[in-house]
C-alpha atoms as a PDB file:
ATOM      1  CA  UNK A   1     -23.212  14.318   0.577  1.00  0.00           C
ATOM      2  CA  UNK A   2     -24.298  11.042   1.809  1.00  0.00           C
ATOM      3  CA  UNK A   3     -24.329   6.910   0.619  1.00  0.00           C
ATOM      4  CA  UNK A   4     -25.025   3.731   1.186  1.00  0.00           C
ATOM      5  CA  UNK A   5     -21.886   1.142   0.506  1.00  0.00           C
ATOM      6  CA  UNK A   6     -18.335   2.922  -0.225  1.00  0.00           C
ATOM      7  CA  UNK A   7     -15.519   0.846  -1.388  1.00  0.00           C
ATOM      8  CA  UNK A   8     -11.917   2.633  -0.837  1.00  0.00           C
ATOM      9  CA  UNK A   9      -9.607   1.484  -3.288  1.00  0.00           C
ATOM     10  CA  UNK A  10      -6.053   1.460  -1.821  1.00  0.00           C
ATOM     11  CA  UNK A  11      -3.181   1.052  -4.216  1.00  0.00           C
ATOM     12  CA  UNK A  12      -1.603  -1.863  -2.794  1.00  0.00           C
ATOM     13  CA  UNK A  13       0.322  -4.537  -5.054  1.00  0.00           C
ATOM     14  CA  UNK A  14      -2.187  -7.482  -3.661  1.00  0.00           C
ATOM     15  CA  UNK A  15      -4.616  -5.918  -6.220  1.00  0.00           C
ATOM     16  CA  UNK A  16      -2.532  -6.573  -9.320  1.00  0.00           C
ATOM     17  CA  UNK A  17      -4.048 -10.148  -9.697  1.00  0.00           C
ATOM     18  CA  UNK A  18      -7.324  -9.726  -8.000  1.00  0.00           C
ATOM     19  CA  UNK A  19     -10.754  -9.663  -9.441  1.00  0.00           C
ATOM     20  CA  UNK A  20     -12.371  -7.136  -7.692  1.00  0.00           C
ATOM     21  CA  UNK A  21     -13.525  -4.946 -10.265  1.00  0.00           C
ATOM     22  CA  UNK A  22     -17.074  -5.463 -11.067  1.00  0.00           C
ATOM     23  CA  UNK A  23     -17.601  -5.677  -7.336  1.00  0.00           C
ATOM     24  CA  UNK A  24     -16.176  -2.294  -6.362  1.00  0.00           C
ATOM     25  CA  UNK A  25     -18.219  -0.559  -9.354  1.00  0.00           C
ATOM     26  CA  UNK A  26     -21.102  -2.318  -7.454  1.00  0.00           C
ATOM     27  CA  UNK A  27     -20.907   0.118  -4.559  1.00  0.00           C
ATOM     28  CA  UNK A  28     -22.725   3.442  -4.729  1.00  0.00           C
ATOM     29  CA  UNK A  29     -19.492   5.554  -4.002  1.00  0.00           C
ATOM     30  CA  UNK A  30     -15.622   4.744  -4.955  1.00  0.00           C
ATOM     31  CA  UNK A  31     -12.842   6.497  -3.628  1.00  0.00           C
ATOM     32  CA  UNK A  32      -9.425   6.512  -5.260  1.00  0.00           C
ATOM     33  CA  UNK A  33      -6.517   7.904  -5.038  1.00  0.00           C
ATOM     34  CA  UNK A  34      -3.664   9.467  -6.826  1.00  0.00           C
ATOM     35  CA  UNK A  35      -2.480   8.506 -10.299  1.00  0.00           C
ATOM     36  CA  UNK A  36      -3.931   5.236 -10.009  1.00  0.00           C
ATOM     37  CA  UNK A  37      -5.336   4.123 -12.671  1.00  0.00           C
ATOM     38  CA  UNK A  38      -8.605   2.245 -13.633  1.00  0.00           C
ATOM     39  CA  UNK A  39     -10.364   0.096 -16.195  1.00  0.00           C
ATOM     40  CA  UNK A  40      -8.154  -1.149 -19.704  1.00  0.00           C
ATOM     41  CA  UNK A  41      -6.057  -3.626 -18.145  1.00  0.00           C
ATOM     42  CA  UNK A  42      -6.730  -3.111 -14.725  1.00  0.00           C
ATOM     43  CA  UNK A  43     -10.701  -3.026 -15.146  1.00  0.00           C
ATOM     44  CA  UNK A  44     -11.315  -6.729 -13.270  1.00  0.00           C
ATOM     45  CA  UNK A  45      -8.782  -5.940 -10.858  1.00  0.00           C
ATOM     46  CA  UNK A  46     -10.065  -3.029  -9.561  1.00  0.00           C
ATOM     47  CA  UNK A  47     -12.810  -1.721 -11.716  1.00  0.00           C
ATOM     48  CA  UNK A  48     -13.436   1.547 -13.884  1.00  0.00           C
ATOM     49  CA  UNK A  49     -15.733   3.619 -11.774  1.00  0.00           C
ATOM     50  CA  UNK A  50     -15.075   6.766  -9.404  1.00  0.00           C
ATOM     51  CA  UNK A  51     -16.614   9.157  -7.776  1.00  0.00           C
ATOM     52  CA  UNK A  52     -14.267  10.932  -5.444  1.00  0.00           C
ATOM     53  CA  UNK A  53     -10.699  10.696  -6.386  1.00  0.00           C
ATOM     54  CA  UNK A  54      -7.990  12.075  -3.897  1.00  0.00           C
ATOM     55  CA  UNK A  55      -4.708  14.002  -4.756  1.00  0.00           C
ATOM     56  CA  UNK A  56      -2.011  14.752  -2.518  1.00  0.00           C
ATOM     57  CA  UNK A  57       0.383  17.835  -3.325  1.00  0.00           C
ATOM     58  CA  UNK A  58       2.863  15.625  -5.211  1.00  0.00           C
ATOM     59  CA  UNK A  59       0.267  14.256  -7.858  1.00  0.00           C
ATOM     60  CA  UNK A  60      -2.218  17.030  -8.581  1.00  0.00           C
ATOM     61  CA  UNK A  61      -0.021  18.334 -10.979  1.00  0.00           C
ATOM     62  CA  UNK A  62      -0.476  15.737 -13.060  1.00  0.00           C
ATOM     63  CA  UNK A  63      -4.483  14.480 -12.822  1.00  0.00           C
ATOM     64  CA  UNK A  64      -4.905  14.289 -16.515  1.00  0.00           C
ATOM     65  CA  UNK A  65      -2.984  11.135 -16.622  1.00  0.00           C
ATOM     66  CA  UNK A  66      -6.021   9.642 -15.287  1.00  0.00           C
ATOM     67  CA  UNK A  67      -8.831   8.815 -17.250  1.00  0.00           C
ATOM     68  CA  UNK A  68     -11.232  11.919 -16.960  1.00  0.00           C
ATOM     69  CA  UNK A  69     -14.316   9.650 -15.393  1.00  0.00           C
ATOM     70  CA  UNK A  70     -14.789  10.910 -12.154  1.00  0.00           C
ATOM     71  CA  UNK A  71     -17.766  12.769 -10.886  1.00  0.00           C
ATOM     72  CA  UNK A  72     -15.437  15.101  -8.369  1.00  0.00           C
ATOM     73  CA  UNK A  73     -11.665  15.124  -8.039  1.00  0.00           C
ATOM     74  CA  UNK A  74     -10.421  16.310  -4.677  1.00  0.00           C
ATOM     75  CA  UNK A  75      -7.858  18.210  -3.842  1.00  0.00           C
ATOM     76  CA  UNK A  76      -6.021  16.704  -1.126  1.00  0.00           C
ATOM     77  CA  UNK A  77      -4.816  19.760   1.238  1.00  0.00           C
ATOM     78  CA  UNK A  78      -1.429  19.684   2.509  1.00  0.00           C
ATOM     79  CA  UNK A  79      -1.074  19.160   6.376  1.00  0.00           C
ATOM     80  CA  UNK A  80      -0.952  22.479   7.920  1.00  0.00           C
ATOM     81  CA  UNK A  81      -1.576  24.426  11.015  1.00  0.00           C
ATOM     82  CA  UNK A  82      -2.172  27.657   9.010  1.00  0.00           C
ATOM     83  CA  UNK A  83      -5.389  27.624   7.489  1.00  0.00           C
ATOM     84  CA  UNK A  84      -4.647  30.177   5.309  1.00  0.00           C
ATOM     85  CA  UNK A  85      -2.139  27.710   3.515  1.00  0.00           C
ATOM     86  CA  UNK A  86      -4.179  25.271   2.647  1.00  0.00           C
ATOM     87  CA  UNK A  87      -6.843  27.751   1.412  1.00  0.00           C
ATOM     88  CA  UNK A  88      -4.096  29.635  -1.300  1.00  0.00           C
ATOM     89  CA  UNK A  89      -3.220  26.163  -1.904  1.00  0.00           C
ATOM     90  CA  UNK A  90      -6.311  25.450  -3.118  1.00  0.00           C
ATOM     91  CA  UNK A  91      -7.728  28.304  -5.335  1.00  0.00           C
ATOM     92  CA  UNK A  92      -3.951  28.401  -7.005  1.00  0.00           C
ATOM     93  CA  UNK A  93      -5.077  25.356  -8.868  1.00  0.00           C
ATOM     94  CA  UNK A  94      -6.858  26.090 -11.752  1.00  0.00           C
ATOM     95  CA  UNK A  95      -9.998  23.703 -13.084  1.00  0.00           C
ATOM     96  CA  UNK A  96      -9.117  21.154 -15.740  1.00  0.00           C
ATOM     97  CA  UNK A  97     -10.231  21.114 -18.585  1.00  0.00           C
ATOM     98  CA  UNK A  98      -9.183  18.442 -20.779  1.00  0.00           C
ATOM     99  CA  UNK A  99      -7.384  15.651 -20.603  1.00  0.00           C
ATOM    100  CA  UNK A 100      -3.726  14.578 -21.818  1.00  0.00           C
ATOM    101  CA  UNK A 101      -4.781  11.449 -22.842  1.00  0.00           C
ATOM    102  CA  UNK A 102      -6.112  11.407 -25.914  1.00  0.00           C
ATOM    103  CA  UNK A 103      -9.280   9.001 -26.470  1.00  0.00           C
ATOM    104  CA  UNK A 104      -8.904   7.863 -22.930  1.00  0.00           C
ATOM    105  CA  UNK A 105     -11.482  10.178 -21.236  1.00  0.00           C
ATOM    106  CA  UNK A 106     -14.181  12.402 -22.487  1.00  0.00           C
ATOM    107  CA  UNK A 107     -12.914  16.346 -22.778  1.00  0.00           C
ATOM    108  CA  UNK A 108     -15.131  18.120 -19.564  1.00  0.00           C
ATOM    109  CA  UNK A 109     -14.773  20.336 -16.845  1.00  0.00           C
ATOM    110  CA  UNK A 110     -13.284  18.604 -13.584  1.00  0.00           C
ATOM    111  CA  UNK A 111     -14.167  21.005 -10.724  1.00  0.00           C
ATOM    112  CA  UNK A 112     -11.347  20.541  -7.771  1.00  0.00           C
ATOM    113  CA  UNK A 113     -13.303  20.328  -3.986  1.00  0.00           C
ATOM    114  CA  UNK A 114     -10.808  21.324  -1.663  1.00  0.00           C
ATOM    115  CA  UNK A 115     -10.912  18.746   1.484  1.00  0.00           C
ATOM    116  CA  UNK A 116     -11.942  20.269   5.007  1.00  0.00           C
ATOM    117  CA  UNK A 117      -8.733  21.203   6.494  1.00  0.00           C
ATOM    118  CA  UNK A 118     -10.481  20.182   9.919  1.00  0.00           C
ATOM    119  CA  UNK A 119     -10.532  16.551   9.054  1.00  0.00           C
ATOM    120  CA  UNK A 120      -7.362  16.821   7.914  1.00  0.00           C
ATOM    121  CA  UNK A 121      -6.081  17.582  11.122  1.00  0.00           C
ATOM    122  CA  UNK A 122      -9.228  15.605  12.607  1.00  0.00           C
ATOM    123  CA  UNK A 123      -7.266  12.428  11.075  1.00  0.00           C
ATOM    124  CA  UNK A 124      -3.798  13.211  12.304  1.00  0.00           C
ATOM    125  CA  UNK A 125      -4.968  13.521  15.834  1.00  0.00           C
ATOM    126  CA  UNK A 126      -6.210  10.301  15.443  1.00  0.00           C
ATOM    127  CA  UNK A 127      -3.131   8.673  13.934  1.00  0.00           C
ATOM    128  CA  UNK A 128      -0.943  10.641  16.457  1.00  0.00           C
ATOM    129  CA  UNK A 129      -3.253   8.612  19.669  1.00  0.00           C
ATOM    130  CA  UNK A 130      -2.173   5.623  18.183  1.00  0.00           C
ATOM    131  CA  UNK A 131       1.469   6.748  18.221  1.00  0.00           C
ATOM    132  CA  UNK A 132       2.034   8.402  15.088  1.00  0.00           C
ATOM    133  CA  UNK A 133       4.758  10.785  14.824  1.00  0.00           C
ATOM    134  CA  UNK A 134       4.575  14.225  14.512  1.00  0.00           C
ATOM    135  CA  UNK A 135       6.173  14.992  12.380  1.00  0.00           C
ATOM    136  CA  UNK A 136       4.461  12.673   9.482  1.00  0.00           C
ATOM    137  CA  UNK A 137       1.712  13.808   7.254  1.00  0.00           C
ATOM    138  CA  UNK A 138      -1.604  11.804   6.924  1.00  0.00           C
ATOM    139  CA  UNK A 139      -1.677  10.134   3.747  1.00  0.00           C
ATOM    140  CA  UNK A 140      -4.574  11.003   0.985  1.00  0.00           C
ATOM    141  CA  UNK A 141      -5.266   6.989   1.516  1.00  0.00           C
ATOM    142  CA  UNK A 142      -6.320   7.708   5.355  1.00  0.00           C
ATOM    143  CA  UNK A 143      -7.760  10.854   4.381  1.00  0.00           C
ATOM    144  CA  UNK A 144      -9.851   8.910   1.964  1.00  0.00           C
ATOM    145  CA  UNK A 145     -11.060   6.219   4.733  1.00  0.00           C
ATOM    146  CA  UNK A 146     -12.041   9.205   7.451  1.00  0.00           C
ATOM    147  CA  UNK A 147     -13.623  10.618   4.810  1.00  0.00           C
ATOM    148  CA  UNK A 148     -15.828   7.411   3.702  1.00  0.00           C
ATOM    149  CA  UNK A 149     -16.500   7.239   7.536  1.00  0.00           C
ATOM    150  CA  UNK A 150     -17.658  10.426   7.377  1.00  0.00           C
ATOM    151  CA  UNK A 151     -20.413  10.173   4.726  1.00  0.00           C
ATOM    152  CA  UNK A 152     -20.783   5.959   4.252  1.00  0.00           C
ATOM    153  CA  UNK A 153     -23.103   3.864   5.813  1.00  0.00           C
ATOM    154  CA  UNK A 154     -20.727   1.502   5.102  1.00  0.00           C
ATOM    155  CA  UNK A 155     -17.105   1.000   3.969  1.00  0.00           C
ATOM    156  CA  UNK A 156     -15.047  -1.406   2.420  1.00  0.00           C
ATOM    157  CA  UNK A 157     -11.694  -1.377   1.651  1.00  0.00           C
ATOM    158  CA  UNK A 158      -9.611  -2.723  -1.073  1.00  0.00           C
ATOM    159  CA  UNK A 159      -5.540  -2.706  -1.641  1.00  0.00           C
ATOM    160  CA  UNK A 160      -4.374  -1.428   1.767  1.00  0.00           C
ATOM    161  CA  UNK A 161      -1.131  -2.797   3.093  1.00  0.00           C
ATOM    162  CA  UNK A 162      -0.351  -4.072   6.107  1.00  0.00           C
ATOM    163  CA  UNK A 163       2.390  -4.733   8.606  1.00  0.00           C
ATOM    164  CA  UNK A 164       1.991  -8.504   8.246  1.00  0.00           C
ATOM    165  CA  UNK A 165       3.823  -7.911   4.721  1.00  0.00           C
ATOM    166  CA  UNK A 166       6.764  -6.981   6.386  1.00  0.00           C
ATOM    167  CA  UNK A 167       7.089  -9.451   8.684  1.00  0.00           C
ATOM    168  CA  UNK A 168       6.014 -11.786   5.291  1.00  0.00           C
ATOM    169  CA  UNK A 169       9.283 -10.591   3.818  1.00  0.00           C
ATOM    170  CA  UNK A 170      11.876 -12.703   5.970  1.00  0.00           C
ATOM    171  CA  UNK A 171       9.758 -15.827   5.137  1.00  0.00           C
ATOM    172  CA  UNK A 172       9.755 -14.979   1.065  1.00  0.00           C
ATOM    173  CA  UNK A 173       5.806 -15.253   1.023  1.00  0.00           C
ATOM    174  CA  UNK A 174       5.958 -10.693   0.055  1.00  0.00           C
ATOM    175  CA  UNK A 175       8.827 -10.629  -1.254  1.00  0.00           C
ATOM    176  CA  UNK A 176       6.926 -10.448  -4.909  1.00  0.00           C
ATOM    177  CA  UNK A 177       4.609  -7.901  -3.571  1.00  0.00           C
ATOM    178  CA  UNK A 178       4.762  -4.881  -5.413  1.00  0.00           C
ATOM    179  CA  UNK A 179       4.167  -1.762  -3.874  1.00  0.00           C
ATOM    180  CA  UNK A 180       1.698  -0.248  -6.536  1.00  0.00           C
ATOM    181  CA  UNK A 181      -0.445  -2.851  -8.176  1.00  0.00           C
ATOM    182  CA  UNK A 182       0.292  -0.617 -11.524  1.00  0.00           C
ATOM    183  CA  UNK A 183       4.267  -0.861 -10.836  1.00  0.00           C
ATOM    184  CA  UNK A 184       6.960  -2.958  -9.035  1.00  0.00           C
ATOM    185  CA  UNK A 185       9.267  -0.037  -8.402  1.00  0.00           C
ATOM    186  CA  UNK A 186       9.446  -0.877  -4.666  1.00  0.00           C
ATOM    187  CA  UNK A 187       8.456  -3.894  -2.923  1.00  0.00           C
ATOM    188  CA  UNK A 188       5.152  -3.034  -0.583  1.00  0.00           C
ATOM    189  CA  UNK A 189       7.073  -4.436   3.020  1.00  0.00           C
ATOM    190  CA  UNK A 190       9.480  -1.138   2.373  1.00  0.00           C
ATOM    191  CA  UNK A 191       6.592   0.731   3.373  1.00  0.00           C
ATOM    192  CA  UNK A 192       6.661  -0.887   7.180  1.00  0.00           C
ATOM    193  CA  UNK A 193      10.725  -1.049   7.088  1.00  0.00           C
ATOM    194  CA  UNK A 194      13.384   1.388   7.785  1.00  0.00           C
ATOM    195  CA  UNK A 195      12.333   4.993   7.238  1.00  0.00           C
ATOM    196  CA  UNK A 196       8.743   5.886   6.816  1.00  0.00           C
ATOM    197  CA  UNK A 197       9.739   8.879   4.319  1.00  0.00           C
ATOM    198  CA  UNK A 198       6.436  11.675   4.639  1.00  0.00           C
ATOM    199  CA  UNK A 199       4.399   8.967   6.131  1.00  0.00           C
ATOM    200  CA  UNK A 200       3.762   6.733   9.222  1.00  0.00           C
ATOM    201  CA  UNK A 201       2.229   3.773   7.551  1.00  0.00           C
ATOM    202  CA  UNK A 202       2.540   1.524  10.899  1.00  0.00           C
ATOM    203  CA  UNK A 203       0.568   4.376  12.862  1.00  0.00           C
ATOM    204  CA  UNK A 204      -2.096   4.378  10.032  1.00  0.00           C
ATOM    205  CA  UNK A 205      -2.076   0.754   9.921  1.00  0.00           C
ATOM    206  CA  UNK A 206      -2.848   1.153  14.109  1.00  0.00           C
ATOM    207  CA  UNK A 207      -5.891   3.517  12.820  1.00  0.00           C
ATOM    208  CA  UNK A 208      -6.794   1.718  10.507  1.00  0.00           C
ATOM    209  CA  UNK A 209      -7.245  -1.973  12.454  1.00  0.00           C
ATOM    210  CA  UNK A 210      -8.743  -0.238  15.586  1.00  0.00           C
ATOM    211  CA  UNK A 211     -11.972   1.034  12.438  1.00  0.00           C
ATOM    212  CA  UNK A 212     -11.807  -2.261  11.179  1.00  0.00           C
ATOM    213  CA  UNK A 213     -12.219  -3.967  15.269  1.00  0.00           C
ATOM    214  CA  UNK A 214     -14.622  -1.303  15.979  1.00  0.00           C
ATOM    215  CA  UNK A 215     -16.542  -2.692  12.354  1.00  0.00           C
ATOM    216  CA  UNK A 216     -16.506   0.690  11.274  1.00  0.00           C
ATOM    217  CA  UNK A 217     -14.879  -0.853   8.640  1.00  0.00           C
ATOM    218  CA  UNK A 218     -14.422  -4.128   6.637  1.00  0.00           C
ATOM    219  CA  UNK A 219     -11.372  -5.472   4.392  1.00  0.00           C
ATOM    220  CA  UNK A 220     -12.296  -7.460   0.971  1.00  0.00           C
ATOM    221  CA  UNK A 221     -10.493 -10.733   0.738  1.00  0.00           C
ATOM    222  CA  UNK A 222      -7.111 -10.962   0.072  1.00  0.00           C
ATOM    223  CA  UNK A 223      -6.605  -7.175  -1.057  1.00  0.00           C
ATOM    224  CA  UNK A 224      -4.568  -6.509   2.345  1.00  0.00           C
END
């Protein structure tokens, strides 16, 4: 598979007021991730279209929370050095069929696409020469940027956080910032404070500002 312009929509909280929408359903491929959710309330924030949609291990339980508009949903495989693993991870999920929302999203097949475990571990060799950890898993929203690289002429990303929130934080100017722009559970500097939990974010932040300096990549306004 191969496209033009790909926008990668992060979850970050600087998307809760934005008006992004119509211009990431502009693009001819939209990556998403997780349980976030699309159009309704948040359709001029961050739009209503995707084509790939990401799930980590955590999440793909519940996919028909989302509205059933995608054209593929991936399944994000867990981090592993045995292949075999991620494969039984994989075919142990069984196709949906339907989804749990009623009148949200037409009833249809959603065929999971199980993510090359080689650029899986492709992208944590990348985040561990920038001084990742070991011991932390990529995240599906890193995944989802190698993987734009991978097939996108070009790539633009939307609602990924940054370090500069942390820092933000001492000064007040963050300390609204949620760290979903669908919920406020956990203010978005957490993420680059104290422990990392599953994730390096710093490191991918590293990974992610040495695409954007190499113009692999661009960021959209103030979705940071």
């Amino acid at each position: 598979m191969s496209y033009g312009a790909c926008a990668v929509v992060g979850s970050g909280g600087t998307l809760r007021n934005a008006h992004h929408g119509r211009e990431i359903d502009a693009h001819d491929a939209v990556i998403r991730f997780n349980l976030a959710p699309t159009g309704g309330e948040w359709l001029e924030a961050v739009g209503s279209r995707s084509t790939f949609r990401l799930f980590n291990g955590q999440s793909r339980s519940r996919h028909t929370l989302v509205r059933a508009n995608t054209s593929h949903e991936l399944l994000y495989c867990p981090f592993d050095k045995w292949l075999g693993k991620c494969i039984l991870s994989a075919v142990s999920f069984r196709t949906s069929t339907t989804s749990t929302r009623v009148g949200v999203g037409a009833s249809r097949p959603l065929p999971w696409l199980m993510v090359n475990p080689v650029l899986i571990w492709q992208a944590a060799q990348l985040q561990h020469a920038h001084g990742g950890r070991h011991v932390r898993m990529v995240s599906t929203g890193l995944l989802g940027v190698v993987l734009a690289l991978a097939m996108c002429e070009t790539v633009s990303l939307y609602g990924f956080g940054n370090q500069s929130a942390a820092a933000a934080l001492a000064t007040g100017v963050s300390a609204s910032t949620c760290g979903h722009y669908w919920e406020c559970s956990r203010n978005q500097s957490r993420y680059f404070g104290g422990k990392a939990g599953y994730h390096d974010w710093k490191a991918q932040w590293r990974v992610v500002q040495h695409f954007v300096d190499a113009g692999a990549v661009r960021f959209v306004g103030n979705s940071l």
